[in-house]
C-alpha atoms as a PDB file:
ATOM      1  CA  UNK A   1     152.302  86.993 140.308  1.00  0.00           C
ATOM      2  CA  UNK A   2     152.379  84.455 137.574  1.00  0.00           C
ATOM      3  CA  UNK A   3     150.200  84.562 134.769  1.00  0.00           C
ATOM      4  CA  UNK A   4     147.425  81.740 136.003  1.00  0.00           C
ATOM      5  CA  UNK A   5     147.034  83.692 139.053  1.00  0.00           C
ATOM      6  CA  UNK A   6     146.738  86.942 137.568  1.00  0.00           C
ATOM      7  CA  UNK A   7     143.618  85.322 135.535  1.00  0.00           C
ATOM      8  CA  UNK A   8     142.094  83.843 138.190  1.00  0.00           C
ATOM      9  CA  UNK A   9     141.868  86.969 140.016  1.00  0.00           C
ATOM     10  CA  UNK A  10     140.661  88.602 136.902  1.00  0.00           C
ATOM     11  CA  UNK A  11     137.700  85.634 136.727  1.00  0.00           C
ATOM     12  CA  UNK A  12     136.853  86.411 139.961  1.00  0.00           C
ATOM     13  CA  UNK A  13     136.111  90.034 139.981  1.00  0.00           C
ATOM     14  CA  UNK A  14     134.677  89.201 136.464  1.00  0.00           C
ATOM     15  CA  UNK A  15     132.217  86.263 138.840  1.00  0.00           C
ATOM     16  CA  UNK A  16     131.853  89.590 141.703  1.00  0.00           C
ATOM     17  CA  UNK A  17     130.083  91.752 138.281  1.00  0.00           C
ATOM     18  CA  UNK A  18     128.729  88.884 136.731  1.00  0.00           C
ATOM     19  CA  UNK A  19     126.327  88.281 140.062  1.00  0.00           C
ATOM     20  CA  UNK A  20     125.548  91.773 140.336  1.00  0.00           C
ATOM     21  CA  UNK A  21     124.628  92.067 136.337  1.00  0.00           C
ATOM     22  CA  UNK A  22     122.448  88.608 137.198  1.00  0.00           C
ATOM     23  CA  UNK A  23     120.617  90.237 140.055  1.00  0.00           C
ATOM     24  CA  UNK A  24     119.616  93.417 138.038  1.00  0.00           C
ATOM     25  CA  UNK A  25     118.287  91.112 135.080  1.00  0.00           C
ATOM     26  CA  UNK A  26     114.488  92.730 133.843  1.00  0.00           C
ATOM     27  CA  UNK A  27     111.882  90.152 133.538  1.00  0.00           C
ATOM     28  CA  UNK A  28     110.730  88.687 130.769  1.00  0.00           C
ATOM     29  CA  UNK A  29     112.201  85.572 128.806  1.00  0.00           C
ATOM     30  CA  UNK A  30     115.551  84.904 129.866  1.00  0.00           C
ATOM     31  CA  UNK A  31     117.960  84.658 126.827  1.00  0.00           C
ATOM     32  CA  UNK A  32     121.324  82.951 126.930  1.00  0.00           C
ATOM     33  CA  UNK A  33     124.297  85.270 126.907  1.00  0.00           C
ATOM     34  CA  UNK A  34     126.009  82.925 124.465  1.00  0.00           C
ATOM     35  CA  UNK A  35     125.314  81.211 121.526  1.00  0.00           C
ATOM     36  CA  UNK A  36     128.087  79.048 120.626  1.00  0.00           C
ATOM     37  CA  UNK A  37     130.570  76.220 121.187  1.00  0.00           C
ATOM     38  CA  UNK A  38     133.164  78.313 123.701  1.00  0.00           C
ATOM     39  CA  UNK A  39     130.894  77.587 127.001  1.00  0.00           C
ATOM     40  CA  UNK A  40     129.739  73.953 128.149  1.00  0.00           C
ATOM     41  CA  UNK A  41     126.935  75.954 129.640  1.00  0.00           C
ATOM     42  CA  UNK A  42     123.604  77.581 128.094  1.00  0.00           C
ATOM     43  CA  UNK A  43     122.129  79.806 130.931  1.00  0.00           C
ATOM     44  CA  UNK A  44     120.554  83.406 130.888  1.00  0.00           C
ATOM     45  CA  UNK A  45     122.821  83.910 134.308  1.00  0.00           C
ATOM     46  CA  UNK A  46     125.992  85.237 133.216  1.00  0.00           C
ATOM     47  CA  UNK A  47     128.088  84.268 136.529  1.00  0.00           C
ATOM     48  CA  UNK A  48     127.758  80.576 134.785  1.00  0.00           C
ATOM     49  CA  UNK A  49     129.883  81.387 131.962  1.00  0.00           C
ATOM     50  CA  UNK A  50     132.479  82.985 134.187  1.00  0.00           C
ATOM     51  CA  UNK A  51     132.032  79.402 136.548  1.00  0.00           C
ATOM     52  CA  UNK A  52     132.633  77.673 133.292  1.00  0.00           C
ATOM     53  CA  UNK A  53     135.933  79.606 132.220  1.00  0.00           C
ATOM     54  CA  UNK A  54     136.872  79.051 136.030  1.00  0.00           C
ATOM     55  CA  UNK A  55     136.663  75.249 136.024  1.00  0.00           C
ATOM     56  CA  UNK A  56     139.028  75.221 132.921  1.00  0.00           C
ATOM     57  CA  UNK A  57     141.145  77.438 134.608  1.00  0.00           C
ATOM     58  CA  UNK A  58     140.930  74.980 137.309  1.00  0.00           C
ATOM     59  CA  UNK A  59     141.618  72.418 135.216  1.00  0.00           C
ATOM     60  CA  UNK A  60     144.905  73.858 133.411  1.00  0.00           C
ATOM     61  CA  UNK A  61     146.496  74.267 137.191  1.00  0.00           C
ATOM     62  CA  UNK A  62     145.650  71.235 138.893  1.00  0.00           C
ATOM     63  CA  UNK A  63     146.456  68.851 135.226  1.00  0.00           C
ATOM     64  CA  UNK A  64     144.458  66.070 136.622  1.00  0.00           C
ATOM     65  CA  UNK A  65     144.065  64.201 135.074  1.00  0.00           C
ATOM     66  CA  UNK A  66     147.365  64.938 133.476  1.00  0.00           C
ATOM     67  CA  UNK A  67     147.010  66.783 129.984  1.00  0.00           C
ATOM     68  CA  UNK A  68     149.701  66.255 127.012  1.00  0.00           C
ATOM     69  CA  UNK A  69     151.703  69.217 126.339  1.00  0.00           C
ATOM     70  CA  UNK A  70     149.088  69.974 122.882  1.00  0.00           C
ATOM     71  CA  UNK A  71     146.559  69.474 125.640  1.00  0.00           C
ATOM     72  CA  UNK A  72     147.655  72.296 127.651  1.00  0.00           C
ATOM     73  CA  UNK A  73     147.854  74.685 125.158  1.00  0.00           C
ATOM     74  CA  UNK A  74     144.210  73.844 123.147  1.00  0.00           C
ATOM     75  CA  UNK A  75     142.570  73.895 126.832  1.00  0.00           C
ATOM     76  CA  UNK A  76     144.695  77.723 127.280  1.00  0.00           C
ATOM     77  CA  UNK A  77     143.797  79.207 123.909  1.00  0.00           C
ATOM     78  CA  UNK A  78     140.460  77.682 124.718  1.00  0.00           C
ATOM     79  CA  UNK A  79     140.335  79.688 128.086  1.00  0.00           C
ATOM     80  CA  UNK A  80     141.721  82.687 126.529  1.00  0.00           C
ATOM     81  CA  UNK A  81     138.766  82.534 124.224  1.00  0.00           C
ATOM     82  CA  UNK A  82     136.049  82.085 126.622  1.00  0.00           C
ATOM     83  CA  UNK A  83     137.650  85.292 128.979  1.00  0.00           C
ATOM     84  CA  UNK A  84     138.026  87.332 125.529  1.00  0.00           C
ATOM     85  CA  UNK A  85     134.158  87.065 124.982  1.00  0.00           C
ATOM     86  CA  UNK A  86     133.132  87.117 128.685  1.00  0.00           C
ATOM     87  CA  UNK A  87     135.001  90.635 128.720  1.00  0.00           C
ATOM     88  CA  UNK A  88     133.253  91.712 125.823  1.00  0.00           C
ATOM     89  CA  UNK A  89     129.768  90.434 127.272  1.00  0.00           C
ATOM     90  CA  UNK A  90     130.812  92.713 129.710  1.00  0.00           C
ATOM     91  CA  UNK A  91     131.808  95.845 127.775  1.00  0.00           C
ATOM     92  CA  UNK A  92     128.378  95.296 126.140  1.00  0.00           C
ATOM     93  CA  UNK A  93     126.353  94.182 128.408  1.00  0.00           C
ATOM     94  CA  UNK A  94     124.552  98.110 128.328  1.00  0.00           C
ATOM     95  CA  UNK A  95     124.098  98.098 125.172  1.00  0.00           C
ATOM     96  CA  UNK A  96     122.336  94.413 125.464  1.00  0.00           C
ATOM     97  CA  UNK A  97     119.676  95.781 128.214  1.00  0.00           C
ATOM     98  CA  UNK A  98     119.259  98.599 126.412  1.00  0.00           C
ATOM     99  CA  UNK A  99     118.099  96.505 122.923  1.00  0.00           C
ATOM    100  CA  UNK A 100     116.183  93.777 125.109  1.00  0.00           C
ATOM    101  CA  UNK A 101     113.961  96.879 126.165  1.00  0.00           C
ATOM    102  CA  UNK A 102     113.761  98.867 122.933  1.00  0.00           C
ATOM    103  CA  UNK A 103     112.793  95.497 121.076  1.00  0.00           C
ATOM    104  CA  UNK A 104     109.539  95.414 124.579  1.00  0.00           C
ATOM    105  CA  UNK A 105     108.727  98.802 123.169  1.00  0.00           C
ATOM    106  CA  UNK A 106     108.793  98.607 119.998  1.00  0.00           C
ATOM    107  CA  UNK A 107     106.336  94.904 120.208  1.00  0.00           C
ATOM    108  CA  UNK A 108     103.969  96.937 122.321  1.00  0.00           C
ATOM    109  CA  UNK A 109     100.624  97.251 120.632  1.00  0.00           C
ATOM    110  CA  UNK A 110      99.538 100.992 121.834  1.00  0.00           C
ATOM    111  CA  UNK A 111     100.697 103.489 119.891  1.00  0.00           C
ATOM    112  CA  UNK A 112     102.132 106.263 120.906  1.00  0.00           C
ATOM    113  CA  UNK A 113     100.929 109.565 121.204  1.00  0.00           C
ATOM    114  CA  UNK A 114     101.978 111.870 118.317  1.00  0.00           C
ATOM    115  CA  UNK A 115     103.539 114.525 120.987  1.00  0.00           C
ATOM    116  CA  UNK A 116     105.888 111.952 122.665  1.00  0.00           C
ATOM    117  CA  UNK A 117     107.628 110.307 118.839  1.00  0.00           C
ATOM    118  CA  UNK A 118     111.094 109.907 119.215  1.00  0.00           C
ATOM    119  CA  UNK A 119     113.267 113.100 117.837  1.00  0.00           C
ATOM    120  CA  UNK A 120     116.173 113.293 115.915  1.00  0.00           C
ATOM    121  CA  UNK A 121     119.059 112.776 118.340  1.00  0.00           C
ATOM    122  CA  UNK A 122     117.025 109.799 119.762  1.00  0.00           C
ATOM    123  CA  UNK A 123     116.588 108.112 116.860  1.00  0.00           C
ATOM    124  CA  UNK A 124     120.177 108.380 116.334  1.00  0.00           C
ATOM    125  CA  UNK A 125     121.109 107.532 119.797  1.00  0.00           C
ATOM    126  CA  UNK A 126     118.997 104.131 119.184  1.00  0.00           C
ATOM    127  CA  UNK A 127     120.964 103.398 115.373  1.00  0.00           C
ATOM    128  CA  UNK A 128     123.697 103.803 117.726  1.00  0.00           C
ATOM    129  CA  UNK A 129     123.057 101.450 119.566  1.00  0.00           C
ATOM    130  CA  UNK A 130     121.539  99.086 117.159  1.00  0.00           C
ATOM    131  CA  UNK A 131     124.803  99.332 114.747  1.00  0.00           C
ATOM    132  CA  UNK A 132     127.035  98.407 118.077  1.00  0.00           C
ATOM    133  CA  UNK A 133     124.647  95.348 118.695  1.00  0.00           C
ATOM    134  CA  UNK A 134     124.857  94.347 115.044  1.00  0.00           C
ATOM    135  CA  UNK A 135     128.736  94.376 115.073  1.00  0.00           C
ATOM    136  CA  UNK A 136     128.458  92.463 118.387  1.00  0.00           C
ATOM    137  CA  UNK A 137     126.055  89.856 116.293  1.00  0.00           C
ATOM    138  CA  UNK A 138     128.853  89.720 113.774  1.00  0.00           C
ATOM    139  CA  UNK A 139     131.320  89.038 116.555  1.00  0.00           C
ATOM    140  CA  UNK A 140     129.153  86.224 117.795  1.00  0.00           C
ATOM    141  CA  UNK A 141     128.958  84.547 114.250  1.00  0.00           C
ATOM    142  CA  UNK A 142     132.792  84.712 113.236  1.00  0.00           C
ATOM    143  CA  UNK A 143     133.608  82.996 116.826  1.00  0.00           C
ATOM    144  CA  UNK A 144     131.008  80.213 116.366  1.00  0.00           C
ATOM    145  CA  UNK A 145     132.046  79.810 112.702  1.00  0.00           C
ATOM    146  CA  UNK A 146     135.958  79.079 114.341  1.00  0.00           C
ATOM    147  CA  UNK A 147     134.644  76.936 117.048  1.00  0.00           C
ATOM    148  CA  UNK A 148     132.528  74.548 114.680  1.00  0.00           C
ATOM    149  CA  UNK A 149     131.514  71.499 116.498  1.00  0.00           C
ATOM    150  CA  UNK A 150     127.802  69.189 117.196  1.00  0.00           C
ATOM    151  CA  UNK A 151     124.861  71.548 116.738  1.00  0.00           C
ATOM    152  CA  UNK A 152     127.005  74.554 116.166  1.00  0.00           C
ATOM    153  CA  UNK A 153     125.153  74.784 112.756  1.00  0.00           C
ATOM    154  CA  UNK A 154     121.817  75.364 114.287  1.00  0.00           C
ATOM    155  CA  UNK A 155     123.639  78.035 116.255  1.00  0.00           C
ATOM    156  CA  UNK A 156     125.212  79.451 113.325  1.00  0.00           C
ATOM    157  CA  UNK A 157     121.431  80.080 111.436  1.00  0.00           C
ATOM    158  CA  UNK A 158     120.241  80.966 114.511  1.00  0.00           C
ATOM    159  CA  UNK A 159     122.698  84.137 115.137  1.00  0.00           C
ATOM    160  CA  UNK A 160     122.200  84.555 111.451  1.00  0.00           C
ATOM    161  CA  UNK A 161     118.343  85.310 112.101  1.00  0.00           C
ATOM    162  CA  UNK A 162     119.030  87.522 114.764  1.00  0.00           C
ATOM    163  CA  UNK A 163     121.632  89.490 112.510  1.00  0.00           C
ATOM    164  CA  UNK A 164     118.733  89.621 109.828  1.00  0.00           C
ATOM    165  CA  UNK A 165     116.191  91.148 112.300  1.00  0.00           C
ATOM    166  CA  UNK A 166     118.885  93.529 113.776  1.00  0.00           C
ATOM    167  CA  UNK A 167     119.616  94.792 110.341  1.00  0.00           C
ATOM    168  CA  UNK A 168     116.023  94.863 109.599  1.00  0.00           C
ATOM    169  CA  UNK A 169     115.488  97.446 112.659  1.00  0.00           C
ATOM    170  CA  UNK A 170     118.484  98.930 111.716  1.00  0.00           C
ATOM    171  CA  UNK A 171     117.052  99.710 108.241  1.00  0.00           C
ATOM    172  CA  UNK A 172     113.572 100.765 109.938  1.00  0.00           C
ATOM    173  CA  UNK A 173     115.517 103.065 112.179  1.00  0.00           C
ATOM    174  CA  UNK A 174     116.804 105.293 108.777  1.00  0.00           C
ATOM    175  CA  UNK A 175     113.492 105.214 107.626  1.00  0.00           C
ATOM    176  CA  UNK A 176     112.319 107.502 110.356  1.00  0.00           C
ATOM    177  CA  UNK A 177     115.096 109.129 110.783  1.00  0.00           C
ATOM    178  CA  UNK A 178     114.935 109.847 106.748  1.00  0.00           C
ATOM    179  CA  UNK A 179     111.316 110.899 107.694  1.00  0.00           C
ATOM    180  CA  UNK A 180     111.834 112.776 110.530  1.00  0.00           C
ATOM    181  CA  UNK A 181     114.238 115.120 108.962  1.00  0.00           C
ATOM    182  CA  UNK A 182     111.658 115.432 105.877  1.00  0.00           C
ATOM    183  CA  UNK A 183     108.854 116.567 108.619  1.00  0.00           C
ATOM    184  CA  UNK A 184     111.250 119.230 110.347  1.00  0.00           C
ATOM    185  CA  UNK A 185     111.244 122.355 108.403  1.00  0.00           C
END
């Protein structure tokens, strides 16, 4: 099996998990997956992405129109780029649902009930979490810093601002965790 086929059956058992992430997606403002230059596409669906990686794939085995040789390669280390992140989208595509819904909670306006606070291995199940989504934020930035192109700046700020308010809950997190463990005799 040569190496084109081998990632084109990878893309499509990544498009098979992609539709069945898509059909599970909570309600609620849909939020691209992406946020840079890699994907032609801006959609909260994730089997677009993996259509978009599919058509260059596509596109490097059919060469029409015919590509140079430089061609080739920038459209394959292109590809390779977009099936790197779409794996890691996958890999933390948990941890994603699982912010989305703490960030619901956590902008509710009833307070909860003394009795039902978060404890100690909670709270440091969600810094967990939080951490893994800040080093996935950081991920984000360094690929849309390599892949600088029109409007990539606004991107740039943009995951910057999200980094800032994942740090910021981050922080918040320690606080009552730092808290917590003063309260607990």
């Amino acid at each position: 099996m040569s190496a084109l086929q081998l990632l084109a059956s990878q893309l499509n058992e990544l498009y098979q998990r992609a539709c069945t992430i898509d059909s599970m997606r909570q309600s609620g403002k849909p939020q691209d997956w992406f946020e840079s230059g890699l994907f032609s596409c801006h959609s909260p669906d994730l089997a677009d992405y993996v259509a978009d990686a599919r058509r260059n794939l596509q596109r490097l085995t059919d060469n029409q129109p015919p590509l140079s040789a430089a061609g080739q390669q920038r459209l394959a280390e292109h590809l390779a780029a977009q099936v790197d992140a779409l794996t890691r989208a996958f890999s933390n595509q948990q941890t994603r649902s699982k912010f989305q819904r703490s960030i619901k909670v956590s902008h509710a306006k009833t307070e909860k009930p003394v009795a039902s606070k978060p404890g100690t291995v909670d709270l440091y199940q969600q810094l967990s979490e939080f951490q893994q989504f800040e080093r996935r934020l950081l991920d984000m930035i360094e690929q849309a810093e390599r892949y600088r192109g029109d409007g990539n700046a606004n991107r740039i700020l943009a995951l910057h601002a999200r980094l800032g308010r994942c740090r910021k809950a981050i922080s918040e997190v320690e606080q009552a965790i730092l808290q917590h463990e003063r309260q607990v005799p």
